[in-house]
Protein backbone atom coordinates (compact mmCIF):
# COMPACT_ATOMS: atom_id res chain seq x y z
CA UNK A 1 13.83 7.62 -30.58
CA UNK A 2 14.21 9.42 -27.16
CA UNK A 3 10.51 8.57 -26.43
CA UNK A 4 10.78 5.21 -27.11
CA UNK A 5 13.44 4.30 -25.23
CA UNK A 6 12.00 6.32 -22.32
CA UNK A 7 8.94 4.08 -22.61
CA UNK A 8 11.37 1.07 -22.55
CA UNK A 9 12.75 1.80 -19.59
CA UNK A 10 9.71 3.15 -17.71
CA UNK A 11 8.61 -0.77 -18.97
CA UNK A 12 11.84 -2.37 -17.68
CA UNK A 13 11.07 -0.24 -13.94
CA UNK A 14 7.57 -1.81 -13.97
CA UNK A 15 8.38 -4.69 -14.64
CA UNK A 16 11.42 -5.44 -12.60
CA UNK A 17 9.42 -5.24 -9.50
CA UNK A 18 7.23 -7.99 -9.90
CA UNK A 19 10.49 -9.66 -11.74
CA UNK A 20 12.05 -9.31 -8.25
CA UNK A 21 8.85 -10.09 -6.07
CA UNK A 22 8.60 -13.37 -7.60
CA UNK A 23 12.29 -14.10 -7.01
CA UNK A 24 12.38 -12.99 -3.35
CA UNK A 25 9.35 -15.24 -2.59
CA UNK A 26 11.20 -18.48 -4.13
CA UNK A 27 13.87 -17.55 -2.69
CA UNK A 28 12.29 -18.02 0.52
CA UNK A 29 10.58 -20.88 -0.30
CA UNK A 30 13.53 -22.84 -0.49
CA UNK A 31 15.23 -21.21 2.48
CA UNK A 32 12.08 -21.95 4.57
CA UNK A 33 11.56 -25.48 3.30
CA UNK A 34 8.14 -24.26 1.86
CA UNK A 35 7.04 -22.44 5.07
CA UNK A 36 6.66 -19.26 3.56
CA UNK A 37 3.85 -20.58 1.48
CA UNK A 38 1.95 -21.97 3.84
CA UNK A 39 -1.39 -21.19 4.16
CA UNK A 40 -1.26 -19.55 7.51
CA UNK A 41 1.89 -17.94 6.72
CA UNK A 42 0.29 -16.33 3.87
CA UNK A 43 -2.37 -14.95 6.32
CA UNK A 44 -0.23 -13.78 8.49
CA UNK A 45 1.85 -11.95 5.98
CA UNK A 46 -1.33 -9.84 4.73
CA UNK A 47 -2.84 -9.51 8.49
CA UNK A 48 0.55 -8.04 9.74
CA UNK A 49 1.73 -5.32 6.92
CA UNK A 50 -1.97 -4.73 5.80
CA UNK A 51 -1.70 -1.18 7.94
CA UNK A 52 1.82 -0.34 6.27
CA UNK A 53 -0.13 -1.22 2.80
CA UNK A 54 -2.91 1.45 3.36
CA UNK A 55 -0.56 3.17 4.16
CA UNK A 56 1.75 2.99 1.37
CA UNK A 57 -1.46 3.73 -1.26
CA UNK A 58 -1.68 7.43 -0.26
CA UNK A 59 1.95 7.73 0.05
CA UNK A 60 2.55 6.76 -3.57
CA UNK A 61 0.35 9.45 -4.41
CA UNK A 62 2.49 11.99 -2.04
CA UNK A 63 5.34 10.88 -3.90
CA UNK A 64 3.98 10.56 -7.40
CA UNK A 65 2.93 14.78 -7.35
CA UNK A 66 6.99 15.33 -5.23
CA UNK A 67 6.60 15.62 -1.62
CA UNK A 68 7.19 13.35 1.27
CA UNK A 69 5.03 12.65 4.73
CA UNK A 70 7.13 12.07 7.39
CA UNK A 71 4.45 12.06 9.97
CA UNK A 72 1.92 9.25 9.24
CA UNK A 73 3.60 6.68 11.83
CA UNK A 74 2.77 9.53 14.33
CA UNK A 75 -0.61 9.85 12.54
CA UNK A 76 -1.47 6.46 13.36
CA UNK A 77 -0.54 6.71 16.98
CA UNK A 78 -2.96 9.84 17.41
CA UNK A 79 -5.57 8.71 15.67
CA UNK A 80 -5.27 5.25 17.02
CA UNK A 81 -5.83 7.02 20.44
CA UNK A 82 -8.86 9.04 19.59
CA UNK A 83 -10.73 6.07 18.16
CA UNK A 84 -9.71 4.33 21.84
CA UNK A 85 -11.20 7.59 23.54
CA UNK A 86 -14.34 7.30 21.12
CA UNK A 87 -14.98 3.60 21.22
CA UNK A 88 -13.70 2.50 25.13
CA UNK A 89 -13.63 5.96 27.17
CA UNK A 90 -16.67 7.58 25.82
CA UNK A 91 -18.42 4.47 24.92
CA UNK A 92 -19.87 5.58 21.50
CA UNK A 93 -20.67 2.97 18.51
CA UNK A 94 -17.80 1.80 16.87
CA UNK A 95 -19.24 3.08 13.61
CA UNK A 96 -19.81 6.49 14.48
CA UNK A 97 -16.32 6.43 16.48
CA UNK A 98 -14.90 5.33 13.08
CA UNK A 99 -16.28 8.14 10.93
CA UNK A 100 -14.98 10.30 13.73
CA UNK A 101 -11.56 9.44 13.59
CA UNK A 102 -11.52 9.38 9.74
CA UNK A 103 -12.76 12.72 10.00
CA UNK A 104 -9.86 13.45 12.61
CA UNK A 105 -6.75 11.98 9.94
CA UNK A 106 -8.34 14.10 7.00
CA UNK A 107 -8.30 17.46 9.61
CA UNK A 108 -5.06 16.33 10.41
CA UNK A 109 -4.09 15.88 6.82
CA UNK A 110 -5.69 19.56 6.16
CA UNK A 111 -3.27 21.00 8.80
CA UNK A 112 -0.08 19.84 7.25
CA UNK A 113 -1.43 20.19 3.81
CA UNK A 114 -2.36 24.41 4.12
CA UNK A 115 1.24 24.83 5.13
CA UNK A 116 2.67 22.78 2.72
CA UNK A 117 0.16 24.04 -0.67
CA UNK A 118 -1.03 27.24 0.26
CA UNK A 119 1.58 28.74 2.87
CA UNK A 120 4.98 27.21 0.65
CA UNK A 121 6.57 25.31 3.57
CA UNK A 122 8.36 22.41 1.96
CA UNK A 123 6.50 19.00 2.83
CA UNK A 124 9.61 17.74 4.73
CA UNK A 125 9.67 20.33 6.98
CA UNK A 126 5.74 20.65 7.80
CA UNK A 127 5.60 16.54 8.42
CA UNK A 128 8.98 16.40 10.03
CA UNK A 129 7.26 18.93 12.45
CA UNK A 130 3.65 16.99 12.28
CA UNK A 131 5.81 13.30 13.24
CA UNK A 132 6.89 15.75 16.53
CA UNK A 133 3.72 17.09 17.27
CA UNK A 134 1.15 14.07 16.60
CA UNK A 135 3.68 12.00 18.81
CA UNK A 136 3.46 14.36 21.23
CA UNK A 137 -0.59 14.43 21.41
CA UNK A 138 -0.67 10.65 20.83
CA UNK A 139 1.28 10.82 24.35
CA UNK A 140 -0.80 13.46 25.94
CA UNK A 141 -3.86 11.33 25.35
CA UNK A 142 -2.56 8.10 26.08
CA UNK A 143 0.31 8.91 29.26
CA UNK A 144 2.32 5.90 29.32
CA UNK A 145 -0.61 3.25 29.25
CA UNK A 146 -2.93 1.93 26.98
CA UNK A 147 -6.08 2.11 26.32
CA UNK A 148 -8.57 -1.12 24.96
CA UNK A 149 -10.23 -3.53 24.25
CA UNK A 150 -11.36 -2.63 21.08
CA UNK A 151 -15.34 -3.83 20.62
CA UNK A 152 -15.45 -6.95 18.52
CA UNK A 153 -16.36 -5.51 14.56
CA UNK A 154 -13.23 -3.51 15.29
CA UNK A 155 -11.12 -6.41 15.58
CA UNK A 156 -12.93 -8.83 13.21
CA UNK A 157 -11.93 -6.03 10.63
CA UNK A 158 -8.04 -6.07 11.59
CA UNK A 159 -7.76 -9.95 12.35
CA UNK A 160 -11.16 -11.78 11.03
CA UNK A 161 -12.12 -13.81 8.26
CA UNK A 162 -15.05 -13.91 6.14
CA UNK A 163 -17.41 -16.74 6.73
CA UNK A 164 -17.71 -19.88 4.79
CA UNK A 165 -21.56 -18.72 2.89
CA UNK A 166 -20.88 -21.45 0.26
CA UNK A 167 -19.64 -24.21 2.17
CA UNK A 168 -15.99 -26.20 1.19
CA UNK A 169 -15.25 -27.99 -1.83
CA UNK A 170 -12.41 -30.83 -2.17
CA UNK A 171 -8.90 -29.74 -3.87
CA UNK A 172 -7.94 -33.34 -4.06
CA UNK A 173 -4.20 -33.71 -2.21
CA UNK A 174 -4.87 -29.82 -1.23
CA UNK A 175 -8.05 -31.15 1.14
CA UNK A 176 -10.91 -28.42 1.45
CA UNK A 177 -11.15 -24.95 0.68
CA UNK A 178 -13.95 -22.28 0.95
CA UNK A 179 -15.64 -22.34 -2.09
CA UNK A 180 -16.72 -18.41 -1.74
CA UNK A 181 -13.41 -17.26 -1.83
CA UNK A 182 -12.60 -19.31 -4.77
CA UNK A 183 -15.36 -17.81 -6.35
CA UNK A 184 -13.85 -14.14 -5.67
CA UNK A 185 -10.23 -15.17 -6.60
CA UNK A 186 -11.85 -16.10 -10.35
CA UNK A 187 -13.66 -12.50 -10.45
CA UNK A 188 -10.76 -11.13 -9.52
CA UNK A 189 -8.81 -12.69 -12.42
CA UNK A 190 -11.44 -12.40 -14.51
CA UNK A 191 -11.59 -8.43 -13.65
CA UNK A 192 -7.76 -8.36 -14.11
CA UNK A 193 -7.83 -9.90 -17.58
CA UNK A 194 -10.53 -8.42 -19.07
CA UNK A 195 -9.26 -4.54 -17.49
CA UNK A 196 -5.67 -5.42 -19.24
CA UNK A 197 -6.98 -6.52 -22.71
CA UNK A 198 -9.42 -3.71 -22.77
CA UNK A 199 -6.13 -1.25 -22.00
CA UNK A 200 -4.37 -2.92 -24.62
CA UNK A 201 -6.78 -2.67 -27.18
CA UNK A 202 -7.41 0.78 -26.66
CA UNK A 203 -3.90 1.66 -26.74
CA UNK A 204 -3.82 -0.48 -30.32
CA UNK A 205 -6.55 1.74 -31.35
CA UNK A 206 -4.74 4.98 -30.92
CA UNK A 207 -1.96 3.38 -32.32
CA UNK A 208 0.43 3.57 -29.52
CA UNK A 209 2.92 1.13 -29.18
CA UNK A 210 2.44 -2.28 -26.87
CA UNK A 211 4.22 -5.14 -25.27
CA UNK A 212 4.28 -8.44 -27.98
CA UNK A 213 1.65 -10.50 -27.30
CA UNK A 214 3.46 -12.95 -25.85
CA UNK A 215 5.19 -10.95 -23.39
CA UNK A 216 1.81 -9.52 -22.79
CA UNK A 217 0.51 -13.12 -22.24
CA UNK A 218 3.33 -14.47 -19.93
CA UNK A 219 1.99 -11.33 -17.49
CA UNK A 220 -1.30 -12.19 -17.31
CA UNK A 221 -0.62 -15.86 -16.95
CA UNK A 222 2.18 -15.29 -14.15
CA UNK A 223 -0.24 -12.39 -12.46
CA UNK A 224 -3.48 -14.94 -12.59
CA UNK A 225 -1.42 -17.85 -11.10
CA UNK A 226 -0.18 -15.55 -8.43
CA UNK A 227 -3.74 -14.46 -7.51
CA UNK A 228 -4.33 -18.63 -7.80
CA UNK A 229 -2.49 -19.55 -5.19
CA UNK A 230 -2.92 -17.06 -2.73
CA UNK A 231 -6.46 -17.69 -2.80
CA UNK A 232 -6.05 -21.26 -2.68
CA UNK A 233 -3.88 -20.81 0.49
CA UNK A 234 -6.06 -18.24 2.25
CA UNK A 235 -9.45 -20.45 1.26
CA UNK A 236 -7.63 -23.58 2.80
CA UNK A 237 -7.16 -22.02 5.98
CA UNK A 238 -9.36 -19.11 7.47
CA UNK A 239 -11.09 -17.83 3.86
CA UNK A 240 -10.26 -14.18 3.44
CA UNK A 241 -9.17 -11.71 5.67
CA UNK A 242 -11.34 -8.83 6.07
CA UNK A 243 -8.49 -6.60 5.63
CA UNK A 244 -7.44 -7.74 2.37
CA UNK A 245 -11.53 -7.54 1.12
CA UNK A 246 -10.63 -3.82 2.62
CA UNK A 247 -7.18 -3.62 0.35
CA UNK A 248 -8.68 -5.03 -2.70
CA UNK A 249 -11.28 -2.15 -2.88
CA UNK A 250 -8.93 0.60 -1.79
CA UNK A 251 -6.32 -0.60 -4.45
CA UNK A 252 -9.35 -0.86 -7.12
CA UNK A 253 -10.44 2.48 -6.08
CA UNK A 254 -7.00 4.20 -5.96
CA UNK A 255 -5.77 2.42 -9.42
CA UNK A 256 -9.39 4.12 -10.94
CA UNK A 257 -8.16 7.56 -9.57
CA UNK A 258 -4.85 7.50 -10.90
CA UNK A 259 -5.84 6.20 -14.51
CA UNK A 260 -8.86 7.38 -15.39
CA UNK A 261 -9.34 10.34 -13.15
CA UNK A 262 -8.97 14.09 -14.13
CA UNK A 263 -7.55 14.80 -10.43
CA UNK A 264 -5.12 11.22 -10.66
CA UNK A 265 -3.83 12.76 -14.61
CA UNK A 266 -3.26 16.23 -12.57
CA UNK A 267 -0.94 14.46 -9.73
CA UNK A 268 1.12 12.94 -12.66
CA UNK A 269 1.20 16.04 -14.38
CA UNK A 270 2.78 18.08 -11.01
CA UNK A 271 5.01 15.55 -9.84
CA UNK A 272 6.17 15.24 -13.79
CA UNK A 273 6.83 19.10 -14.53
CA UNK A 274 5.54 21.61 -12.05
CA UNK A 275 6.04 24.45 -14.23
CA UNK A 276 3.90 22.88 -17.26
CA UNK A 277 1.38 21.87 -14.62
CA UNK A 278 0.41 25.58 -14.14
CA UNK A 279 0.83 27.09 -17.17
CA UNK A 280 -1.76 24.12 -18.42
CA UNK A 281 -4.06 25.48 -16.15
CA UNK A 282 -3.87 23.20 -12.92
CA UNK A 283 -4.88 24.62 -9.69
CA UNK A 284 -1.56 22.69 -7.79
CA UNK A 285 -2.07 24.07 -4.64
CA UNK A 286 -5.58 22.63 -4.20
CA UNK A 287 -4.37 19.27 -5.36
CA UNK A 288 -1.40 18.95 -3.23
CA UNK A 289 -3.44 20.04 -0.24
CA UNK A 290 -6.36 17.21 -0.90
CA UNK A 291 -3.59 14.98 -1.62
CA UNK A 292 -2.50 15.82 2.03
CA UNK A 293 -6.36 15.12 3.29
CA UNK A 294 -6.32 12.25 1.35
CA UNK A 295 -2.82 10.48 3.61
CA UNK A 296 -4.87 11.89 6.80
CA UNK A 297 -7.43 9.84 6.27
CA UNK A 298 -5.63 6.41 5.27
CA UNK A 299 -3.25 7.41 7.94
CA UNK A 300 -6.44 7.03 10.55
CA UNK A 301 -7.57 4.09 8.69
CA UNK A 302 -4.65 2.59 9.33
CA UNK A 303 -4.47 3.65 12.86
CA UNK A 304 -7.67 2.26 13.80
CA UNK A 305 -6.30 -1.37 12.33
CA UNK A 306 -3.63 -1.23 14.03
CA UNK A 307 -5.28 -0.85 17.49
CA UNK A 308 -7.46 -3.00 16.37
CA UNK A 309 -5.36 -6.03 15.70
CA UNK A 310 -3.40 -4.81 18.93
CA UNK A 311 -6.58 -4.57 20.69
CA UNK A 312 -5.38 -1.91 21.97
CA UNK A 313 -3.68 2.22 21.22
CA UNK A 314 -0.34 2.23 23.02
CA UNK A 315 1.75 5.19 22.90
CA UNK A 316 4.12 3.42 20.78
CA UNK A 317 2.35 2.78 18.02
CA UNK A 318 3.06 3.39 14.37
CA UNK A 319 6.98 3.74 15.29
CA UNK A 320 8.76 3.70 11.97
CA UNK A 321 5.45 3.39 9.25
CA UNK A 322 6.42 6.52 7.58
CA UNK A 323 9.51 4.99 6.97
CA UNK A 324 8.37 1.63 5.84
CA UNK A 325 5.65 3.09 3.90
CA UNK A 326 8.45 5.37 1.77
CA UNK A 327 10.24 2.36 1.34
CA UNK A 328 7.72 0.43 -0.20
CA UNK A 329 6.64 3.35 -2.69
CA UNK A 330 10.28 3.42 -3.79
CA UNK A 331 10.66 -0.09 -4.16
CA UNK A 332 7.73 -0.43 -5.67
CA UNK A 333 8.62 1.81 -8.84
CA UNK A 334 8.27 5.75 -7.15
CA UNK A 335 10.79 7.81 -8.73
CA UNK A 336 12.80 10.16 -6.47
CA UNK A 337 12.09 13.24 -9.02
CA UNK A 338 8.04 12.41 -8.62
CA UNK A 339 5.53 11.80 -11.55
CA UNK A 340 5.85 8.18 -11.74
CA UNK A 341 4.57 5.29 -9.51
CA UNK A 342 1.71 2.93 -9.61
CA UNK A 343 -0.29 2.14 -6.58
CA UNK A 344 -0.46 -1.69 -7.75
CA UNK A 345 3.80 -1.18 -7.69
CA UNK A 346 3.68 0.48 -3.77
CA UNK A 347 1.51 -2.50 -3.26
CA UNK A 348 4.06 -5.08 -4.28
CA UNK A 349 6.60 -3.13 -2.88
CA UNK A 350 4.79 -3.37 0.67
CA UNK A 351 4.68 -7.14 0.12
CA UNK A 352 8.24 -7.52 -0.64
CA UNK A 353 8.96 -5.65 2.65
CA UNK A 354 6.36 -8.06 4.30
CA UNK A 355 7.90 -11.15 2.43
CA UNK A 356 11.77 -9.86 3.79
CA UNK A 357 10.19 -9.42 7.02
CA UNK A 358 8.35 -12.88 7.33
CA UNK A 359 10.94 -15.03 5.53
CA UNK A 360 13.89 -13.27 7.63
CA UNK A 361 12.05 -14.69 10.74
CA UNK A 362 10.83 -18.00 9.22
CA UNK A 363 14.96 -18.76 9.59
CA UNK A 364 15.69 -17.38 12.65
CA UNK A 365 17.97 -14.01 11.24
CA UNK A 366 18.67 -11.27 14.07
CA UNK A 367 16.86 -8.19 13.57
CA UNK A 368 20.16 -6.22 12.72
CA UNK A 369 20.40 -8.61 9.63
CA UNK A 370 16.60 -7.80 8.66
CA UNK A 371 17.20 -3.91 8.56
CA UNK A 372 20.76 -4.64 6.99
CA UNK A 373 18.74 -6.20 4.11
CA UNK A 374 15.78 -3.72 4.12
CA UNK A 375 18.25 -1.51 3.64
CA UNK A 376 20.12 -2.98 0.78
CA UNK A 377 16.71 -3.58 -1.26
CA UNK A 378 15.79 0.04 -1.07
CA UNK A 379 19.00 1.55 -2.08
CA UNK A 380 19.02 -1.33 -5.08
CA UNK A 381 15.30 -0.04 -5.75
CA UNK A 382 16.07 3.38 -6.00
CA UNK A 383 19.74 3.13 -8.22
CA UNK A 384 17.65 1.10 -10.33
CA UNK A 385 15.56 4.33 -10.95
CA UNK A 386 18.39 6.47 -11.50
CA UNK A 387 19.66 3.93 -13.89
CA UNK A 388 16.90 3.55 -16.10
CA UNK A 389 16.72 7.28 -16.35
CA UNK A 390 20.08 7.64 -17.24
CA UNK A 391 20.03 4.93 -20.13
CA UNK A 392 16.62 6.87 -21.42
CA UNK A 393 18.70 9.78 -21.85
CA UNK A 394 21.58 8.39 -23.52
């Protein structure tokens, strides 16, 4: 009885995130008159938070095994500035300047990652220290200037577009659209669908219990006519971003790691119950410390965006990620305690920080007002949690 209405609840968490998603973005629909959906809009909403959404992938994962990293907005200005050095200063191709700085974020990650797994320093302390430190490099490289421009791939991958390969084809009222994205939207549906009947039946096989069909239905409907539109939009006006081709694969990858993985089953198993985690045999120190690598590394991704789409590494940059990358892991289904989070859900919860962002604008609200409701969906996000847990326990 326990277990089942534990699973309910873990359901009703999962689901009220997209539940809420949906209803922020029609909500700003109507406030913006329809500007929200826009095709250009819908661009700009993936160009502009697609660093905080790389971000919030290998935070979910932080959070998922119980720690925090305080220090990846700091991460992103460092790392930012050694790709500059690489790419502008020292004049070296932007490939090999990009492996470089990758390599950078995961020795980066290693640093705070020894102290934190092998040494016992609590992760808040260790990244509360790295946000310090890496700030304090980031301004050691950089002075008070900044350094760019970036060389042109570098940009094309933070602000470009696929090309058209297939040519347009006529939506009727909608005019023309790219008919290569429109091809990937359908695989990606079709991927989507056939991945979530394939779970279900397996789950029907071991004789676990499932959603109705119906319900199940409505989900796949709603997620496929999400997927729809945005494609649509994006085909209508620039065809993909690069970015989100980058996103898609990350969040493919990442969503393989955590659910089919031995070292995803071991970060749910830490986070979960620490105790049972090494009794069963899990070596948690090396997992928490490549878990650490592993935020490095997207951390520098992220960085080198950023400058990118700047076209520049400023001293300033990445002011406030860590905190907008927590917030969307939380919102999007993290529990406070650890073991449970999706990266799809930190995902979502990225966009809905995006959509609050870009809607809050679209009307002309004051920045106060914009943190004052950033605020209020996190807190609601996270006494959600707590209340779901409670009512399993009753």
């Amino acid at each position: 009885m326990t277990a089942s209405l534990l699973g309910r609840s873990l359901n009703i968490r999962q689901s009220g995130i997209y539940i809420a998603f949906a209803l922020i973005v029609v909500l700003f629909s109507i406030l913006t008159d329809g500007a929200l959906l826009q095709p250009q809009n819908i661009s700009n909403i993936i160009v502009q938070n697609s660093y905080i959404l790389i971000l919030s992938i290998g935070m979910i994962l932080i959070i998922i095994a119980g720690h925090i990293d305080l220090s990846v907005g700091s991460v992103v200005a460092v790392t930012g500035a050694i790709a500059a050095v690489l790419m502008v200063e020292y004049g070296l191709p932007w490939p090999l300047a990009l492996v470089l700085t990758l390599i950078a974020g995961g020795v980066i990650g290693a640093w705070q990652g020894y102290w934190i797994a092998y040494y016992g320093i609590p992760a808040f302390i260790v990244t509360l220290a790295g946000m310090l430190l890496f700030r304090a490099l980031t301004l050691t490289v950089l002075g008070n200037q900044g350094i760019g421009p970036f060389p042109d791939p570098v940009r094309t991958l933070s602000n470009g577009f696929t090309d058209g390969y297939l040519g347009n084809i006529g939506l009727g009222p909608l005019g023309g659209a790219d008919l290569f994205s429109l091809i990937i939207g359908a695989l990606v549906i079709t991927g989507m669908v056939t991945a979530q009947w394939r779970a279900r039946t397996a789950r029907l096989g071991y004789h676990q219990s499932v959603e109705p069909f119906a319900v199940f239905l409505l989900k796949l409907l709603t997620a496929a006519a999400v997927v729809v539109v945005v494609v649509v939009q994006l085909a209508r006006f620039k065809n993909l971003p690069w970015v989100l081709v980058l996103l898609a694969l990350l969040v493919l990858a990442y969503s393989l790691l955590t659910t089919r993985a031995v070292f995803g089953r071991q970060i749910y198993a830490i986070g979960g119950n620490l105790q049972a985690a090494q009794l069963s045999g899990i070596n948690v120190r090396q997992v928490v410390f490549w878990i650490f690598v592993n935020m490095g590394v997207l951390a520098a991704l992220a960085g080198v965006i950023f400058a990118g789409r700047l076209n520049q590494a400023g001293p300033t940059a990445g002011n406030a990620f860590e905190l907008d990358a927590i917030a969307a892991a939380f919102i999007g289904g993290a529990a406070v305690q650890g073991g449970v989070g999706k990266v799809v859900g930190a995902i979502t919860g990225g966009l809905i920080m995006g959509v609050i962002n870009n809607g809050m604008s679209l009307i002309g609200s004051p920045s106060e007002r914009v943190m004052l409701v950033k605020g209020i969906v996190l807190l609601a996000a996270v006494a959600f949690d707590v209340w779901t847990k409670r009512r399993a326990t009753r």
